[in-house]
N, C-alpha and C. Protein backbone atom coordinates (compact mmCIF):
# COMPACT_ATOMS: atom_id res chain seq x y z
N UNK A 1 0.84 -1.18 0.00
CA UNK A 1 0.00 0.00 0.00
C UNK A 1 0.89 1.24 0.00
N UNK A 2 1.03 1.83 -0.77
CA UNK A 2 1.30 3.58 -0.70
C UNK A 2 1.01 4.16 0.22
N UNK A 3 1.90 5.02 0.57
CA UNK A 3 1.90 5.49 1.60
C UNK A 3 1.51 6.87 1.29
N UNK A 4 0.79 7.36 2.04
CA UNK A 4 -0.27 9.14 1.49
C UNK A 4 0.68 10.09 1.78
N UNK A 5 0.69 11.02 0.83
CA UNK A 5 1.76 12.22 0.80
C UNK A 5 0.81 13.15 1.09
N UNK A 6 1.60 14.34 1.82
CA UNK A 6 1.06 15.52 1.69
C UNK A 6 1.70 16.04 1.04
N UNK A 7 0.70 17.43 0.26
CA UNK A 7 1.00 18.11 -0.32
C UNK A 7 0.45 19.70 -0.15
N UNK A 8 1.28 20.79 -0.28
CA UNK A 8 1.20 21.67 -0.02
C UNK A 8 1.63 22.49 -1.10
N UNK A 9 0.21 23.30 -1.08
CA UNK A 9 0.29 24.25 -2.32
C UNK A 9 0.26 25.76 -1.54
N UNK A 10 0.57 26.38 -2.23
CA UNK A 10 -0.25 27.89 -1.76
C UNK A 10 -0.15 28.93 -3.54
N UNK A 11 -1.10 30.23 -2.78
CA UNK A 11 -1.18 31.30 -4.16
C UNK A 11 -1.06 32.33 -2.91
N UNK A 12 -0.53 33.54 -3.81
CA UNK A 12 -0.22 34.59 -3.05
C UNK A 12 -1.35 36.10 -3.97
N UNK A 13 -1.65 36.47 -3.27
CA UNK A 13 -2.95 37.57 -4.26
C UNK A 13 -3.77 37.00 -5.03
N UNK A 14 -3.87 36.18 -5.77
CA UNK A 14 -5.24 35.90 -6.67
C UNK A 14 -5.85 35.10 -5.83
N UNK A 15 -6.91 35.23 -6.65
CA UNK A 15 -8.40 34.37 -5.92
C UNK A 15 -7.51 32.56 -6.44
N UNK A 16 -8.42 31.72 -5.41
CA UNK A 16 -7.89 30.59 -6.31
C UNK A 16 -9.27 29.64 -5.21
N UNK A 17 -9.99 29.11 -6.29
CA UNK A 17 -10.56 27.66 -6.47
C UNK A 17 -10.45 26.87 -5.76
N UNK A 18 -11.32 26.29 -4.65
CA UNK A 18 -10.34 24.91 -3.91
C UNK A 18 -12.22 24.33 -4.66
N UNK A 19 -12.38 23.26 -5.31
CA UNK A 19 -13.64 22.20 -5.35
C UNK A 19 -13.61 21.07 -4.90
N UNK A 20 -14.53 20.78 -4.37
CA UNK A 20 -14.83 18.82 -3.74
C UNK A 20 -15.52 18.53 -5.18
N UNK A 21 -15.18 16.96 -5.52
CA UNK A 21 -15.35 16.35 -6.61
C UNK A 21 -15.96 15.11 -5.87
N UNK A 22 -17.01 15.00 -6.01
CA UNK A 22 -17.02 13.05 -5.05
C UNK A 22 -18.59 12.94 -5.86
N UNK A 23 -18.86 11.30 -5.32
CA UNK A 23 -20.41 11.08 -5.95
C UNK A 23 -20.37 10.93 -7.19
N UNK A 24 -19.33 10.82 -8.13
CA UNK A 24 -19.60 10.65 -9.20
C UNK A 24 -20.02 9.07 -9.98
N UNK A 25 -19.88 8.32 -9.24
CA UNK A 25 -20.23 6.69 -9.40
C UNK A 25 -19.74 6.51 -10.65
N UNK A 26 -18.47 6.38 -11.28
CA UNK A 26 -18.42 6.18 -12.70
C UNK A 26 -18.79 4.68 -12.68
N UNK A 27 -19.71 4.32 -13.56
CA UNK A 27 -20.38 2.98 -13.82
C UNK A 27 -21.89 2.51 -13.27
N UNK A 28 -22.35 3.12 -12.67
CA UNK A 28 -23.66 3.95 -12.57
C UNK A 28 -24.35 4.02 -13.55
N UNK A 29 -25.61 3.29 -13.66
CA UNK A 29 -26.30 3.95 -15.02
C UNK A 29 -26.77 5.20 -14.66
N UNK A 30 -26.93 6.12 -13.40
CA UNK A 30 -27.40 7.37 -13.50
C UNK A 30 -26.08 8.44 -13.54
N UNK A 31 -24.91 7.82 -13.60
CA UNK A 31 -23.73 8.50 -13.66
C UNK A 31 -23.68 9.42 -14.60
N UNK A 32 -23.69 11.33 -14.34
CA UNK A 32 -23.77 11.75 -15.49
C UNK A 32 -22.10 11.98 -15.87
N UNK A 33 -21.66 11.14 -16.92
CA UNK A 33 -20.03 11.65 -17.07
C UNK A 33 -19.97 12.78 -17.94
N UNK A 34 -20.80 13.38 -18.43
CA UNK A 34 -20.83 14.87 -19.44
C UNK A 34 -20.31 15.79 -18.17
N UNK A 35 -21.18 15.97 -17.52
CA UNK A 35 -20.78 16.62 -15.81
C UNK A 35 -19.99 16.81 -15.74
N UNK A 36 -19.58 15.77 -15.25
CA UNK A 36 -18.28 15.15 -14.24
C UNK A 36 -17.21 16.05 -15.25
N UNK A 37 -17.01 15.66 -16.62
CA UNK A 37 -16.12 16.13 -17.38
C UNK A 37 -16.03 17.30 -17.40
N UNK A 38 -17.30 18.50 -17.77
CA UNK A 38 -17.14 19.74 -17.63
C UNK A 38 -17.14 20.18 -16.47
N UNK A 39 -17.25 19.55 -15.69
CA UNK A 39 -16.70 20.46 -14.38
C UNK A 39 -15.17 20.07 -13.69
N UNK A 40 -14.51 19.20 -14.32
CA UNK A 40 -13.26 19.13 -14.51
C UNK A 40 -12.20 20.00 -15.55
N UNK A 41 -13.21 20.18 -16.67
CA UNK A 41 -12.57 21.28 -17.63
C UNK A 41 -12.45 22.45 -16.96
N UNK A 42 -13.71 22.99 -16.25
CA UNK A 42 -13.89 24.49 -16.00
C UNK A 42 -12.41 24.29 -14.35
N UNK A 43 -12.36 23.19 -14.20
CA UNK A 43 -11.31 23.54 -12.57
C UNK A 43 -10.02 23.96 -13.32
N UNK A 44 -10.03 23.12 -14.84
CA UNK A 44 -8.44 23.25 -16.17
C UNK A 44 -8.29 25.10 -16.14
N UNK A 45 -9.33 24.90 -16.57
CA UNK A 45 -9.64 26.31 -17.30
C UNK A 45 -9.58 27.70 -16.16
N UNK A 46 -9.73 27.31 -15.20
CA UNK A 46 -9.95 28.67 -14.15
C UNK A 46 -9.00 28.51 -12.89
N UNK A 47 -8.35 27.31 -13.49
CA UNK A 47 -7.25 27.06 -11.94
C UNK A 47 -7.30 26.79 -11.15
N UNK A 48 -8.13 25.92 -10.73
CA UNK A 48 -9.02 25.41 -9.51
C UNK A 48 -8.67 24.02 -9.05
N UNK A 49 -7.96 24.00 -7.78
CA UNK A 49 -7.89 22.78 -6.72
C UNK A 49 -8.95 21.97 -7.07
N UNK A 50 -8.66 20.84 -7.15
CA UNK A 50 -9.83 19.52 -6.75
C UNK A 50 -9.84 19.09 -5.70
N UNK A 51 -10.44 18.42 -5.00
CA UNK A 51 -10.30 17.55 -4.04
C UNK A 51 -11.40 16.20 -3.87
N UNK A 52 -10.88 14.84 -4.37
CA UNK A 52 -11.87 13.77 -4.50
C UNK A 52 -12.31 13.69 -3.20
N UNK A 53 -13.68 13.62 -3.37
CA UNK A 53 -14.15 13.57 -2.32
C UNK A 53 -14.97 12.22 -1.96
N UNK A 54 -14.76 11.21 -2.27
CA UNK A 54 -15.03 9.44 -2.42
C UNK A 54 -16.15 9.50 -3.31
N UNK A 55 -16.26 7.86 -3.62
CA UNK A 55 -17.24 7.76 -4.08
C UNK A 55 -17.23 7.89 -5.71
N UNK A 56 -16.24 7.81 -6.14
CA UNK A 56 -15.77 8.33 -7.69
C UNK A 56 -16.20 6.91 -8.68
N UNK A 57 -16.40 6.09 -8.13
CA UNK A 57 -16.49 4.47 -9.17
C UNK A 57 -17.55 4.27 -8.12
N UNK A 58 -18.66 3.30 -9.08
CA UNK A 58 -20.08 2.62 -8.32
C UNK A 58 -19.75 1.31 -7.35
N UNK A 59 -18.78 0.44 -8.10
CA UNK A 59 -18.17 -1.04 -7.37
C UNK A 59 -18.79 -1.52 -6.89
N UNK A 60 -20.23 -1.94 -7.59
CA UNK A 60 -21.28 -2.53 -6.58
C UNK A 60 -20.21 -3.80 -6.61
N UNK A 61 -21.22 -4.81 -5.28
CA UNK A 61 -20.92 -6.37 -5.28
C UNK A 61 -22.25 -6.81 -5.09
N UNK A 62 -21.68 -8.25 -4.96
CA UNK A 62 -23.18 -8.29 -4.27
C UNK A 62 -24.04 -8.38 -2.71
N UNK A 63 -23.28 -8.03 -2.28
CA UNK A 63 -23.39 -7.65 -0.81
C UNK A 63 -23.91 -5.97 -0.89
N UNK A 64 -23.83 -5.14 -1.70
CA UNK A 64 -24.12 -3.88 -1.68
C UNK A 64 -25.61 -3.88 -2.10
N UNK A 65 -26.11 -2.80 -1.07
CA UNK A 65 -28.13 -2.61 -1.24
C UNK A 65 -27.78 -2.19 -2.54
N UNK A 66 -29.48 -2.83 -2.45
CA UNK A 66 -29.79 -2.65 -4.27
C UNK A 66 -29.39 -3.90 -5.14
N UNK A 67 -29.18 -3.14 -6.44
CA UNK A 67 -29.32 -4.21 -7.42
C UNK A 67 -28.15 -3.46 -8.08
N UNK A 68 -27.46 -2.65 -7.94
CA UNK A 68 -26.05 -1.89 -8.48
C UNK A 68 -25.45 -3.15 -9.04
N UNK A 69 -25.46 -3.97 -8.32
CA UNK A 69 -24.50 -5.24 -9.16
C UNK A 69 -24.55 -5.56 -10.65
N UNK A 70 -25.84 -5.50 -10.64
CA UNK A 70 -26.23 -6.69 -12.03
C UNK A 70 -26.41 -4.67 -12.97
N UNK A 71 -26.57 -4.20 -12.41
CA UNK A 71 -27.17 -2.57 -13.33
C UNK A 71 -26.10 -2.12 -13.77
N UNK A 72 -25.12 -2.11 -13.04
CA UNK A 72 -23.68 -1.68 -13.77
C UNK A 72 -23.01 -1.31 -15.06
N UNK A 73 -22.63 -0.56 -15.52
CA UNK A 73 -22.78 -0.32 -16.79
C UNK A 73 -21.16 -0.30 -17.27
N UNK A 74 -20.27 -0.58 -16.38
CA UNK A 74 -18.45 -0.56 -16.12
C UNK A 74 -18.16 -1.84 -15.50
N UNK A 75 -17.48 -2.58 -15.82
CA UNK A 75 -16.94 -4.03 -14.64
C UNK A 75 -16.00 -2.56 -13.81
N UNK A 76 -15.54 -3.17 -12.16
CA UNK A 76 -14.88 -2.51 -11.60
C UNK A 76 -13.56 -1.98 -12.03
N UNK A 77 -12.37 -2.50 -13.03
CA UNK A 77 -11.22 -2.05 -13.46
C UNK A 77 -11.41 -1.22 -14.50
N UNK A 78 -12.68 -1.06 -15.86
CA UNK A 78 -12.98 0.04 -16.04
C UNK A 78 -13.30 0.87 -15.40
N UNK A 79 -13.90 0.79 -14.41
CA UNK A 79 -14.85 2.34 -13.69
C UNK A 79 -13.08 2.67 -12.92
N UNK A 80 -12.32 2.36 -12.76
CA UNK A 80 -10.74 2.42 -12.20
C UNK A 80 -10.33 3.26 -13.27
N UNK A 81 -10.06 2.40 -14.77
CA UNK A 81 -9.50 3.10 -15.36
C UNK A 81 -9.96 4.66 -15.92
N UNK A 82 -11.69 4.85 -15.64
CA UNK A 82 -12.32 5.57 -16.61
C UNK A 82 -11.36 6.58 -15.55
N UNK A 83 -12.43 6.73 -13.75
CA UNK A 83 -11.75 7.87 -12.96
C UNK A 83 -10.45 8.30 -13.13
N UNK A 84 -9.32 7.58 -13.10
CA UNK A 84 -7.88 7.60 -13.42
C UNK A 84 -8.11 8.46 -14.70
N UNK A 85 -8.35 8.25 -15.90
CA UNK A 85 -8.21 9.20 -17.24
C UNK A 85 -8.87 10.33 -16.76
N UNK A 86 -9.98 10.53 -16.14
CA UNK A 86 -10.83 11.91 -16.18
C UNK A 86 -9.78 12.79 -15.25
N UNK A 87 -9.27 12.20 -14.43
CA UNK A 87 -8.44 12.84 -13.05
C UNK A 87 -6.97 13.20 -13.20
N UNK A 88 -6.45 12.35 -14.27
CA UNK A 88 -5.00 12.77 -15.16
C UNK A 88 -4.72 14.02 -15.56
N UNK A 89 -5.86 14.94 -16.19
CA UNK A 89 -5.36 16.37 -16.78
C UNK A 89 -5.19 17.10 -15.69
N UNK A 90 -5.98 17.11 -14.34
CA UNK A 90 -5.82 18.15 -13.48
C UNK A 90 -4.42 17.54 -12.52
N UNK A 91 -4.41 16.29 -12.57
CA UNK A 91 -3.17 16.05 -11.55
C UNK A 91 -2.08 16.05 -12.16
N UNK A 92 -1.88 16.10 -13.73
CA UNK A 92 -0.37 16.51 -14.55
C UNK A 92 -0.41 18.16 -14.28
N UNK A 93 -1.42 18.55 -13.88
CA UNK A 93 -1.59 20.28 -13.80
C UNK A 93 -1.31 20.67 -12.54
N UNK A 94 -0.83 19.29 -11.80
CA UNK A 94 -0.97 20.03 -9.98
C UNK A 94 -2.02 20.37 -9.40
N UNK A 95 -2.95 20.29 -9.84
CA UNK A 95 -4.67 20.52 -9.21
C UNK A 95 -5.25 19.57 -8.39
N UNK A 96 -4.92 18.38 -8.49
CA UNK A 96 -5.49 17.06 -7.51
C UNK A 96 -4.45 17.39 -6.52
N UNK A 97 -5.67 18.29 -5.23
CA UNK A 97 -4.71 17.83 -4.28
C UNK A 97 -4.78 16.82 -3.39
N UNK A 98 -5.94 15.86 -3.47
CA UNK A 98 -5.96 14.43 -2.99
C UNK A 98 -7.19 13.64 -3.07
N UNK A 99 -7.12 12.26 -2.75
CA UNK A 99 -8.18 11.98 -3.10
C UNK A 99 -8.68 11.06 -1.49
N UNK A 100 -10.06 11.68 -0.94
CA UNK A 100 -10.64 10.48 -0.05
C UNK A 100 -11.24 9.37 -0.43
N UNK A 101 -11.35 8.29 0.59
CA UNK A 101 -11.70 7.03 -0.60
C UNK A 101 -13.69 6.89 0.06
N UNK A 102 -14.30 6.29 -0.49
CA UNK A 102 -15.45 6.52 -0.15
C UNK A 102 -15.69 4.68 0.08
N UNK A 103 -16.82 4.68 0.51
CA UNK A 103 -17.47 3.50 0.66
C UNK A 103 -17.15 2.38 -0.76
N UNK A 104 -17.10 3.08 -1.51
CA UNK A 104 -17.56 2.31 -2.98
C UNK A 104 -15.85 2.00 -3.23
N UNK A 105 -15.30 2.93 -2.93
CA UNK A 105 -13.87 2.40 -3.34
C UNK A 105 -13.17 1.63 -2.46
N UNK A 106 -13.95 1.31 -0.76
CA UNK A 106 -13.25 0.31 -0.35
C UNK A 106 -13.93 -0.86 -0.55
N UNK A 107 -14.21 -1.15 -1.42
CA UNK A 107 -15.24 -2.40 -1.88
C UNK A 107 -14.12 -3.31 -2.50
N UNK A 108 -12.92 -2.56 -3.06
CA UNK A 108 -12.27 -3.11 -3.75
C UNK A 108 -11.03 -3.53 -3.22
């Protein structure tokens, strides 16, 4: 297991952006990823901190309420790889400044 880094940013005079990103269930059939994407562009675009806030992949099993299992619209290493690509432009940009893990991601 990796061990969690901190990281420390700062800005001096300009305004600057801190956003929570979480809830996005990639693999979710109600998952909207149009969203998810433009509001990752606009953090590109305006300079704005992220911060995952869990919950980023659905990972049903079958132990999880509901029927998420069989509804799934990602096996779990896609809904991995999708978050990982969407989360790449802002963290080659220094913008991810971390990620919490949510229920759904300790499934895995």
């Amino acid at each position: 297991m990796e061990t969690p880094k901190l990281l420390r940013r700062s800005c001096k005079g300009a305004k600057k952006y801190l956003l929570p990103f979480g809830d996005v269930h990639i693999g979710a059939p109600g998952c909207n990823l149009k969203k998810a994407k433009d509001y990752i562009s606009w953090a590109i675009d305006n300079d704005a901190w992220i911060l995952g806030m869990g919950d980023l992949i659905e990972n049903a099993n079958r132990y999880s309420v509901g029927s998420g299992v069989y509804e799934q619209t990602l096996n779990p290493q896609e809904q991995q790889d999708g978050i990982v690509e969407l989360l790449r432009p802002i963290a080659k940009r220094g913008l991810l400044l971390g990620l919490l893990s949510g229920n759904h991601e300790e499934r895995t």
